[in-house]
Protein backbone atom coordinates (compact mmCIF):
# COMPACT_ATOMS: atom_id res chain seq x y z
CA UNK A 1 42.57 0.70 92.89
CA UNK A 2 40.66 0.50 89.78
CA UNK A 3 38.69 -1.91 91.53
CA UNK A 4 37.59 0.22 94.63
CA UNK A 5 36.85 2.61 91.74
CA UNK A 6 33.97 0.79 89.95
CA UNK A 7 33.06 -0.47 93.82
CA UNK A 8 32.13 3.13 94.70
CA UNK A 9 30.53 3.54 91.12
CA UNK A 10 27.50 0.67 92.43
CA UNK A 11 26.13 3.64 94.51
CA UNK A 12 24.31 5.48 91.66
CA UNK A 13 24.04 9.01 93.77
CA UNK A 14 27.99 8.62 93.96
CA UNK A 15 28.96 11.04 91.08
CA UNK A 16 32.26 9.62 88.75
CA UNK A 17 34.50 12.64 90.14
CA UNK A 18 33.92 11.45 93.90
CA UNK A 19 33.98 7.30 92.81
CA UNK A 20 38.34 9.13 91.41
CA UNK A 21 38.65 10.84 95.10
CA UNK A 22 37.46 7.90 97.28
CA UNK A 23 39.46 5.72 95.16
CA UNK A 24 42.42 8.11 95.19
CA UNK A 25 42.16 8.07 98.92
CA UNK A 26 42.26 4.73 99.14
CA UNK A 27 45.75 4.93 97.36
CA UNK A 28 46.89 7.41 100.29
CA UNK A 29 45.69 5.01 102.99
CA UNK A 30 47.37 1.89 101.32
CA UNK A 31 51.13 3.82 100.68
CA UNK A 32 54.02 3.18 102.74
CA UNK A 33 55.09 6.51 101.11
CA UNK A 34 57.73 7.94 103.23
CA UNK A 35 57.74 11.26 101.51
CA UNK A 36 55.54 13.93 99.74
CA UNK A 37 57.50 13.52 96.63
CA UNK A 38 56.98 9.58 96.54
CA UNK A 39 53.35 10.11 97.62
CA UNK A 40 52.73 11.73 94.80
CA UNK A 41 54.04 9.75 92.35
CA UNK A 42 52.34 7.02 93.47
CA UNK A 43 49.08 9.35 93.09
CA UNK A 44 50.21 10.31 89.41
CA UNK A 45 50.31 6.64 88.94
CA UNK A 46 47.28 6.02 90.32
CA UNK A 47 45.35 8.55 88.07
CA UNK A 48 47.03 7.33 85.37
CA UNK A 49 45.45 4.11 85.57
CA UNK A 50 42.08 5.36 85.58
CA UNK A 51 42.63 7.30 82.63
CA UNK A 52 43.71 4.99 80.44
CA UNK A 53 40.77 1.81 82.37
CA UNK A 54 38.54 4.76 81.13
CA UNK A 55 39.90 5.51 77.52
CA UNK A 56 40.23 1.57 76.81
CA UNK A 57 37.92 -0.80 78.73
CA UNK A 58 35.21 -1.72 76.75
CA UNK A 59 32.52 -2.36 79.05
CA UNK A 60 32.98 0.59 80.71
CA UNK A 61 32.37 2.34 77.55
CA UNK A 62 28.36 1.06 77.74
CA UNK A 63 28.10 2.30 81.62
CA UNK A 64 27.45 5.78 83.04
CA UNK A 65 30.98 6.05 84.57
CA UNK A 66 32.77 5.71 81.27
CA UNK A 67 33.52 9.39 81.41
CA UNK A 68 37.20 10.75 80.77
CA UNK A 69 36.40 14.30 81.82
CA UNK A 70 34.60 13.56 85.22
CA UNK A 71 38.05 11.36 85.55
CA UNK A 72 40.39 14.21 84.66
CA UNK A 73 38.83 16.62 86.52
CA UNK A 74 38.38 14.53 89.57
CA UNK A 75 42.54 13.14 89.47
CA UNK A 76 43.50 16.76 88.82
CA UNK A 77 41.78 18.77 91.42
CA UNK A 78 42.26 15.73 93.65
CA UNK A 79 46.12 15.93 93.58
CA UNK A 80 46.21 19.87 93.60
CA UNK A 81 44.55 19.14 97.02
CA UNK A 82 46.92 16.97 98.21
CA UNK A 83 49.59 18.97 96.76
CA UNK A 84 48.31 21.92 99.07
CA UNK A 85 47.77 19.73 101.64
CA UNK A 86 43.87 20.64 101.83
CA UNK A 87 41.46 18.12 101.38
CA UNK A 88 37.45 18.56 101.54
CA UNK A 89 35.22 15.45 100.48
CA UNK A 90 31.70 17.22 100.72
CA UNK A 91 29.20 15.27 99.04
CA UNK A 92 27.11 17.95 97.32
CA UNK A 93 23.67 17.76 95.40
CA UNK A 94 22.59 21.69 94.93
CA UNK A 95 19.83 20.84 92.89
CA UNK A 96 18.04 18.56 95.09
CA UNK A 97 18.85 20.29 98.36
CA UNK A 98 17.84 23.56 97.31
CA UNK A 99 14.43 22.30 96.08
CA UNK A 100 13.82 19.97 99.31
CA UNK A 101 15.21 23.40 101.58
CA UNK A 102 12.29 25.79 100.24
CA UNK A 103 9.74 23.19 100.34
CA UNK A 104 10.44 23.23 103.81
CA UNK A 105 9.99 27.26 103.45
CA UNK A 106 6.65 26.56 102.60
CA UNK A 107 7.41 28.35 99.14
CA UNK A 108 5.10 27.34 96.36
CA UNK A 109 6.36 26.09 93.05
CA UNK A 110 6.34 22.52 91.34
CA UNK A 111 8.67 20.63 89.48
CA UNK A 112 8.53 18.90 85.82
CA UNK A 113 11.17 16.34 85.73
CA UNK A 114 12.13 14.59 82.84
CA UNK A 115 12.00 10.57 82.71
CA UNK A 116 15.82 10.70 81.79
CA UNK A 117 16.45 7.42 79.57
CA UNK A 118 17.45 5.04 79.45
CA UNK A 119 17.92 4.89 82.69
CA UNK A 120 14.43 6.70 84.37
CA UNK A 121 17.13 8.51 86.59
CA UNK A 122 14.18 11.14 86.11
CA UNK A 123 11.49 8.63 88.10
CA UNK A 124 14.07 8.15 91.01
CA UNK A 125 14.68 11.90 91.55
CA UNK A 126 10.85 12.55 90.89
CA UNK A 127 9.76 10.16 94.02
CA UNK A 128 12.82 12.11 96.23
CA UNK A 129 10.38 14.90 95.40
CA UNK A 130 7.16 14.01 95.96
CA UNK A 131 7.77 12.23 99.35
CA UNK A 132 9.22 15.58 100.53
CA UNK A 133 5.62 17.19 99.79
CA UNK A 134 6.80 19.12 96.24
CA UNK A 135 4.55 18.57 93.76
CA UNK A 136 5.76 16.99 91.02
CA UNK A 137 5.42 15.75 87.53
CA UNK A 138 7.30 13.32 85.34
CA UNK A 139 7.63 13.75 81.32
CA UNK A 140 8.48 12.68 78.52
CA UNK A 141 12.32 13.72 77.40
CA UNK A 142 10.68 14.19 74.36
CA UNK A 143 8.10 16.70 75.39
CA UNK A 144 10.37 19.16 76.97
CA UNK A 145 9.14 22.34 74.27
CA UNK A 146 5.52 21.38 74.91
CA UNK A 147 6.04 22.02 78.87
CA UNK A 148 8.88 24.90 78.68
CA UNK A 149 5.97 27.76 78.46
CA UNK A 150 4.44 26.34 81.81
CA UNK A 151 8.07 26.87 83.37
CA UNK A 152 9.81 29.88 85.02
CA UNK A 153 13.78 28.38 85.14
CA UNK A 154 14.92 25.49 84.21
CA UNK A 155 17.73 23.41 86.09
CA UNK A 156 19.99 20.87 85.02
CA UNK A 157 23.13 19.14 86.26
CA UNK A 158 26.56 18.19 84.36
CA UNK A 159 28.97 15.66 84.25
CA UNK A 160 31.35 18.13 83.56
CA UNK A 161 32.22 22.05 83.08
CA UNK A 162 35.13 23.18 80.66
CA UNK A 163 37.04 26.22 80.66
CA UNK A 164 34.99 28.40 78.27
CA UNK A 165 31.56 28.03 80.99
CA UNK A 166 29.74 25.18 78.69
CA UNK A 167 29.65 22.30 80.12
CA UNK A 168 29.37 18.18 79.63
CA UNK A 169 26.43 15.96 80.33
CA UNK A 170 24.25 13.67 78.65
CA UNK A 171 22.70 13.29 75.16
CA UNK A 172 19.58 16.19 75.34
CA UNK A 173 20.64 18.78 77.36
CA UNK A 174 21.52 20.75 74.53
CA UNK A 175 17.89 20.71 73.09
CA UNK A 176 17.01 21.58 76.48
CA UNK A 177 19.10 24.31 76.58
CA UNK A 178 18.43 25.53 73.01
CA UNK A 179 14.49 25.45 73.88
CA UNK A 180 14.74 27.31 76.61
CA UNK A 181 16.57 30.35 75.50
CA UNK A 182 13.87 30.28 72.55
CA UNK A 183 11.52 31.15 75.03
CA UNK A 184 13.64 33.25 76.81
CA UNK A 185 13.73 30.96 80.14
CA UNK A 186 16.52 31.06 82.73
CA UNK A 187 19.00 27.74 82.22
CA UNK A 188 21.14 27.35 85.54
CA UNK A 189 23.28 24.46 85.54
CA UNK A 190 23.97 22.49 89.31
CA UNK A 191 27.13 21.29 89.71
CA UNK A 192 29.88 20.46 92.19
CA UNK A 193 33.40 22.25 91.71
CA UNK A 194 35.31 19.54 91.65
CA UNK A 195 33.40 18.79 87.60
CA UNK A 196 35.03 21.87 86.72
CA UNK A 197 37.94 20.57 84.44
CA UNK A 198 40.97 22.51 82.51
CA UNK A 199 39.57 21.80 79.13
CA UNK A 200 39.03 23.87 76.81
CA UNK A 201 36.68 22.12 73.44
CA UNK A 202 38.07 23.29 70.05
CA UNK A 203 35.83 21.58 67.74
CA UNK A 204 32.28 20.56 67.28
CA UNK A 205 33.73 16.87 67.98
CA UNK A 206 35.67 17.65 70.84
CA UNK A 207 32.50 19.16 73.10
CA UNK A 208 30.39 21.78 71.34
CA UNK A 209 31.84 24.57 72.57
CA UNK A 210 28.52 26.98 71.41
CA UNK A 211 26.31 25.18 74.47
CA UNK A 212 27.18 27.96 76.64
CA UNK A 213 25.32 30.92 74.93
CA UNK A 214 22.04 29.02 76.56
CA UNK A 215 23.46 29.10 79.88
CA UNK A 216 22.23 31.48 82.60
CA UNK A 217 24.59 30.62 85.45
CA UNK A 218 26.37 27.61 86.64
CA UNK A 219 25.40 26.80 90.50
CA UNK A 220 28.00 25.62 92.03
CA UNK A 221 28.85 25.38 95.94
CA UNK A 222 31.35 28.00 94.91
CA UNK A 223 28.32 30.63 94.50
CA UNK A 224 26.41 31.64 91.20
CA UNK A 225 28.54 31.65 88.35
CA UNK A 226 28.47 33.18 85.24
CA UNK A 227 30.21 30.70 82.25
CA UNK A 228 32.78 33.72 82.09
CA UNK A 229 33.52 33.38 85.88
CA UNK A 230 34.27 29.77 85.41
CA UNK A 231 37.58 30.21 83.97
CA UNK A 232 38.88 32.44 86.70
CA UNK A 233 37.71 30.04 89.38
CA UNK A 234 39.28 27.24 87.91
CA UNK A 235 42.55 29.64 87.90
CA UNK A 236 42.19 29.74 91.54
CA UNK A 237 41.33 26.17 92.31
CA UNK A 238 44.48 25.03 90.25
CA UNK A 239 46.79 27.94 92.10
């Protein structure tokens, strides 16, 4: 299982959340389960072993997938499904979409991306861009305050979203974040609901819990979200 796991994971637009679903699904498809209760348990099992592949393999901890709340979040909301019998496997990229959709519009904006090391994730998403006709430009992670005053909102995505509306992602988004509110720009954050995890950071260590006060919205195929309204949909998507 852990296997098909990292297998899904060689697709780099398959998020770590979806690589726990697939992989999850796989589990289903595999079972000679004969009941709901024995299904589950051999889904609990199942999670369990990514959990603790994720908390203890070693190479894992130098690649993008070695990321214990995309895991939670994806083996809890995955067996709530289950649990309720509903299962939806959407593959969802607002960010991108919504760009690509009002190019179409003929609206007129352009896009500063940033490079994204160290690995120019930036450059991939920037060519997605320009081949659909938006104008584009690439910088510097560094050089995000020098650009900010030539942007109206700025957009990011998460590995994660926590309980108190801040969320998880990689190493800069804070300073992002904290630049942006300096100059009083809009910071929406794009990102799937099944990232939204029941955690709630308690320390500085645990996930700086303070990132949210820069956040404008989360947008999510749930709607626009305030960080307050997060905790209440996670409520109802763990009902």
């Amino acid at each position: 299982m852990v296997t098909d796991f990292l297998r899904y994971l060689e697709d780099p637009d398959v998020a770590v959340a979806v690589a726990v679903i697939k992989a999850l699904t796989g589990v289903i498809t595999r079972s000679e389960a004969s009941t709901m209760m024995q299904m589950e348990g051999e889904l609990q099992e199942a999670a369990q072993q990514l959990r603790v592949f994720q908390a203890a393999d070693d190479k894992a901890s130098a690649t993008r997938f070695h990321n214990s709340i995309a895991t939670t979040a994806g083996c809890q909301l995955f067996l709530r499904y289950v649990t309720r019998c509903f299962l939806e496997f959407d593959d969802f990229d607002l960010c991108r979409s919504q760009l690509i959709d009002r190019a179409a519009k003929t609206k007129n904006f352009s896009v500063f991306v940033t490079e994204g090391r160290s690995n120019a994730s930036g450059v991939s998403t920037a060519e997605e861009l320009a081949k659909a006709g938006i104008p584009t430009t690439v910088i510097l992670d560094s050089a995000v305050a020098y650009y900010m005053e030539q942007m109206d909102i700025v957009i990011v995505g998460a590995e994660g979203v926590v309980e108190n509306g801040g969320i998880v992602n990689s190493i800069g988004t804070y300073s992002i974040a904290v630049i942006a509110q300096a100059l009083n720009k809009q910071f929406y954050v794009a990102a799937e609901s099944y990232k939204f995890a029941r955690l709630y950071p308690l320390t500085q260590r645990d996930v700086p819990q303070k990132q949210m006060a820069a956040i404008s919205g989360d947008l999510a195929d749930l709607g626009v979200l305030t960080p307050s309204a997060v905790s209440d949909e996670l409520i109802k998507l763990y009902q």
